[in-house]
C-alpha atoms as a PDB file:
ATOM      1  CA  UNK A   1      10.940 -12.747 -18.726  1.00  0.00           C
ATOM      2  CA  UNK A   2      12.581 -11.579 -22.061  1.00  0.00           C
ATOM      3  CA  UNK A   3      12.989  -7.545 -21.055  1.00  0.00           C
ATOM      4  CA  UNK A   4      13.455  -6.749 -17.394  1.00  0.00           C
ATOM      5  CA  UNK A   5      11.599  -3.665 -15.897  1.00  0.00           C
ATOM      6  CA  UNK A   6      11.267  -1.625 -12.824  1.00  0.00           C
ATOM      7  CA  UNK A   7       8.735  -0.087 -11.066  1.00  0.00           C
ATOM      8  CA  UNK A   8       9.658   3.254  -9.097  1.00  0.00           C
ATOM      9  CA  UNK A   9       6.861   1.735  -6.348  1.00  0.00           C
ATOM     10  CA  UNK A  10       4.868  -0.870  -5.436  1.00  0.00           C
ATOM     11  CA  UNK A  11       1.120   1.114  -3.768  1.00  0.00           C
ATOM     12  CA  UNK A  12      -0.911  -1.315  -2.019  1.00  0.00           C
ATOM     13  CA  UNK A  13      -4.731  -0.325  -1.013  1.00  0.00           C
ATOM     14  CA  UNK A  14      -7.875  -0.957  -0.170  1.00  0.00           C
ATOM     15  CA  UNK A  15     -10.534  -1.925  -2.810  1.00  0.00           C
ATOM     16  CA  UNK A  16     -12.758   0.368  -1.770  1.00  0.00           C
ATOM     17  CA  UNK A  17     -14.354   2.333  -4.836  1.00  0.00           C
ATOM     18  CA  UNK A  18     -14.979   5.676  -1.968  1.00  0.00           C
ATOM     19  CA  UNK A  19     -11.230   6.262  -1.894  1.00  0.00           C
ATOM     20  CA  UNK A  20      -9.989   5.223  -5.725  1.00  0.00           C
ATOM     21  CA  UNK A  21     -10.142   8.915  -7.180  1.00  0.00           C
ATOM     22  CA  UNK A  22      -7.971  10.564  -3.968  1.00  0.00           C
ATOM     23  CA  UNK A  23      -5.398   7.949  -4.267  1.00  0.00           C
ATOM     24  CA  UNK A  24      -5.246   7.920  -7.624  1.00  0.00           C
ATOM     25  CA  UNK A  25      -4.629  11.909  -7.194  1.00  0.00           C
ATOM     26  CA  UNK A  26      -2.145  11.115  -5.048  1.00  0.00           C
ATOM     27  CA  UNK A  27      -0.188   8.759  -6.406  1.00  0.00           C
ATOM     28  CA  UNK A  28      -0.156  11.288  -9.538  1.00  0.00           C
ATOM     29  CA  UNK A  29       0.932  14.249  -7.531  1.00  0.00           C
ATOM     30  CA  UNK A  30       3.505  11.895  -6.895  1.00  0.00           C
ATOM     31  CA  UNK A  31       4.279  11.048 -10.067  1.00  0.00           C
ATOM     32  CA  UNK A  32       3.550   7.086  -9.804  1.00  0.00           C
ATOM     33  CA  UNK A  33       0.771   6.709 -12.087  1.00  0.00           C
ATOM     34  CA  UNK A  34       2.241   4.508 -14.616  1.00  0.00           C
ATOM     35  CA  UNK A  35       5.153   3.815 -13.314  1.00  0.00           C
ATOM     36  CA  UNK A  36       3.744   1.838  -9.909  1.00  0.00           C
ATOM     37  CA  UNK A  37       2.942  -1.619  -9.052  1.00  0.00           C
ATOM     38  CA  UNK A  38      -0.441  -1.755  -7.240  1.00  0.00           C
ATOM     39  CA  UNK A  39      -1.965  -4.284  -5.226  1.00  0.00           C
ATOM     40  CA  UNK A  40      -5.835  -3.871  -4.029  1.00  0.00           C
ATOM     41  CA  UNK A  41      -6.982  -5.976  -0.592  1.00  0.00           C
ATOM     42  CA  UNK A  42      -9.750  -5.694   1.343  1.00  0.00           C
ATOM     43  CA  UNK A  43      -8.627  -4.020   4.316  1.00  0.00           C
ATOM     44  CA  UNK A  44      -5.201  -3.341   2.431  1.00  0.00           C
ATOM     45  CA  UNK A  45      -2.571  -5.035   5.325  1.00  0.00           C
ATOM     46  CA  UNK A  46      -5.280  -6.575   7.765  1.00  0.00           C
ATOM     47  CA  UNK A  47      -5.259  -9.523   6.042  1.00  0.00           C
ATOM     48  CA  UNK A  48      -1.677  -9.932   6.265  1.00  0.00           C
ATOM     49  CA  UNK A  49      -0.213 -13.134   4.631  1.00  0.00           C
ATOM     50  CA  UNK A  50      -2.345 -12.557   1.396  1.00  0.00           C
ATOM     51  CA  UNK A  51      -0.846  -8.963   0.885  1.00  0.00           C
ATOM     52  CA  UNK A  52       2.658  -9.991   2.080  1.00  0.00           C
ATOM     53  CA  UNK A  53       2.965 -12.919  -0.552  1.00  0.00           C
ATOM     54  CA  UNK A  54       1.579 -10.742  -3.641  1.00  0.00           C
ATOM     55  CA  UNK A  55       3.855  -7.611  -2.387  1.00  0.00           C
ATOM     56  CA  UNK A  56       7.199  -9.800  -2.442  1.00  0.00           C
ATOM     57  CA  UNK A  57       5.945 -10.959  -5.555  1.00  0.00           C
ATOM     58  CA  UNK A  58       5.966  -7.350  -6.831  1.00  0.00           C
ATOM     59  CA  UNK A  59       9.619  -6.986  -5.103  1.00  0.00           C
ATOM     60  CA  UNK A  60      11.262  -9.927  -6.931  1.00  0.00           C
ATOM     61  CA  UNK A  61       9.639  -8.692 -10.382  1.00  0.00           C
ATOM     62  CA  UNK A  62       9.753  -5.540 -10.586  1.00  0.00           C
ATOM     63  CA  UNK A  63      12.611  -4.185  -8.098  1.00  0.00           C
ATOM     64  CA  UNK A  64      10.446  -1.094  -6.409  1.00  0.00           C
ATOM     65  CA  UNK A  65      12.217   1.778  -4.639  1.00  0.00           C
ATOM     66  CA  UNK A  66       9.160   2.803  -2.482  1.00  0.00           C
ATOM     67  CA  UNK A  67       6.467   1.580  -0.734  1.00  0.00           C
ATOM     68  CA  UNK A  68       3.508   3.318  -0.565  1.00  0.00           C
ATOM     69  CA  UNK A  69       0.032   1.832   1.949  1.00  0.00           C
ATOM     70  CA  UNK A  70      -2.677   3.327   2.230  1.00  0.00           C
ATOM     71  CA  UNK A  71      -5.043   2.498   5.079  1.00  0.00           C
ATOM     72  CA  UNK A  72      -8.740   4.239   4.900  1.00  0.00           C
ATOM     73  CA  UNK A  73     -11.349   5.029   7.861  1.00  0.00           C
ATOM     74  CA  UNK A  74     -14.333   3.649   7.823  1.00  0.00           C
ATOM     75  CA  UNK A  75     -13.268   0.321   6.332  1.00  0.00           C
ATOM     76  CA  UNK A  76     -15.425  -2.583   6.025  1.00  0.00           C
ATOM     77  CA  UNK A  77     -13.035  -5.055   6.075  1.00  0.00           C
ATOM     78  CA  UNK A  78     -12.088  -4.007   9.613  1.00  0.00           C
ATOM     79  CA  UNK A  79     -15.318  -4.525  10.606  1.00  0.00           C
ATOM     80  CA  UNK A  80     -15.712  -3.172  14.426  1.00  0.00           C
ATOM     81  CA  UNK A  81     -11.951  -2.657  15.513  1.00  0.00           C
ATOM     82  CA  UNK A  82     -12.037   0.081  12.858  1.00  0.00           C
ATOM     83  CA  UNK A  83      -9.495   2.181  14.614  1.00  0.00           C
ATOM     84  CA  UNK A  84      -6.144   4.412  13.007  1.00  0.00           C
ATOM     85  CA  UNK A  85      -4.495   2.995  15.791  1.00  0.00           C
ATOM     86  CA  UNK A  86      -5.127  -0.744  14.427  1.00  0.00           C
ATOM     87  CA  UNK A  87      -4.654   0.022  11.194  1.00  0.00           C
ATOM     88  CA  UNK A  88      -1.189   1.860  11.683  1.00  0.00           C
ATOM     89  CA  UNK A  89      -0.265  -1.975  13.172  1.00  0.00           C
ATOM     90  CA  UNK A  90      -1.263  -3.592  10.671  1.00  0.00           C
ATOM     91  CA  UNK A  91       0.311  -0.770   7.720  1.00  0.00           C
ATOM     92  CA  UNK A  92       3.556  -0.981   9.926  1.00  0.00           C
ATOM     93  CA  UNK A  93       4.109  -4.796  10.225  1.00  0.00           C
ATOM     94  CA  UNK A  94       3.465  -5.361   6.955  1.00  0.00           C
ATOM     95  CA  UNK A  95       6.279  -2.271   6.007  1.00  0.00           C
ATOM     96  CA  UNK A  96       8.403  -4.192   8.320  1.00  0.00           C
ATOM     97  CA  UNK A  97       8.727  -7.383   7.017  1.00  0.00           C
ATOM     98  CA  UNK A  98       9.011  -5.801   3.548  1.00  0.00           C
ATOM     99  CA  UNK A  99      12.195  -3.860   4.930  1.00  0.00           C
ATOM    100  CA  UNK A 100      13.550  -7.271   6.155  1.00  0.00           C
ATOM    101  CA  UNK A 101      13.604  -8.775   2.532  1.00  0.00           C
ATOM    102  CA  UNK A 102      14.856  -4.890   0.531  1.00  0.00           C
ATOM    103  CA  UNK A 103      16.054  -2.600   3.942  1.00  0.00           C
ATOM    104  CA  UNK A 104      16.417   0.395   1.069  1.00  0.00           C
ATOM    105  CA  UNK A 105      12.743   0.392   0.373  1.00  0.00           C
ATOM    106  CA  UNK A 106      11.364   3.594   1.343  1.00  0.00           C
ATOM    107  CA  UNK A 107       8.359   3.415   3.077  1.00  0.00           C
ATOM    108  CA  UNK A 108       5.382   5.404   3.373  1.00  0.00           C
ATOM    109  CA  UNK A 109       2.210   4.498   5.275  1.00  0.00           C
ATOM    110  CA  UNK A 110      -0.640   6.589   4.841  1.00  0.00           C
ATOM    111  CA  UNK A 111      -4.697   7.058   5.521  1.00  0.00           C
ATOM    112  CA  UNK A 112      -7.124   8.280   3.353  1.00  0.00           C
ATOM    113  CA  UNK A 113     -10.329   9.965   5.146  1.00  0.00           C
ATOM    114  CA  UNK A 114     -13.023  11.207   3.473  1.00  0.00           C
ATOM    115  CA  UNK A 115     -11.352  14.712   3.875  1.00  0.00           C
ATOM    116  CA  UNK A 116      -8.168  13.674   2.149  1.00  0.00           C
ATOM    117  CA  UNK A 117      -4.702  11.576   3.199  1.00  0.00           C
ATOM    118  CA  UNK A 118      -2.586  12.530   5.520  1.00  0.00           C
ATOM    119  CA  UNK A 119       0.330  10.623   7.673  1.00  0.00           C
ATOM    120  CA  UNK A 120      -0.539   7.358   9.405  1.00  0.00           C
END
């Protein structure tokens, strides 16, 4: 790469088209829109590896400061084990190992619902 550039955050998320607008609102109350790496995965960190690989990826390139997941009920990909409590595992090892490779990254896990995010 000729010109190096930094993202303030890297926001990973589900692809699920019921929950674009609110995180999109989101991430612009929090000024990120623009300035934001952003990975979409079915079921955002269930499927581990796949997110983990492109999210390092995203670390090396573009040097984030924050970390931003959000998880969201009613998620397909989850299929029956559908539960916040599995999906805060899932958002939290995933935060984990990408605080083993940059320990400064600020992380915040979150849930959208279909009356708004709030703290996973």
């Amino acid at each position: 790469m000729s010109i190096k550039h930094k993202a303030q955050a890297l926001a990973i998320t589900c692809i699920d088209f019921r929950f674009c607008k609110m995180i999109e609102e989101d991430l612009a109350k929090r000024h990120l829109n623009g300035n934001c790496d952003r990975v979409a995965w079915p079921g955002t960190s269930k499927d581990y590896d796949n997110v983990l690989q492109t999210a390092k990826l995203s670390l090396k390139l573009h040097n984030p400061d924050e970390l931003y997941i959000y998880e969201h009920e009613d998620c397909g990909a989850y299929g029956q084990d559908n539960s916040e409590k599995t999906h805060r595992q899932n958002a939290t090892k995933l935060a984990n190992s990408l605080q083993e490779i940059r320990p400064t990254l600020e992380v915040t896990t979150l849930i959208a619902t279909f009356k708004g995010i709030k703290p996973l």
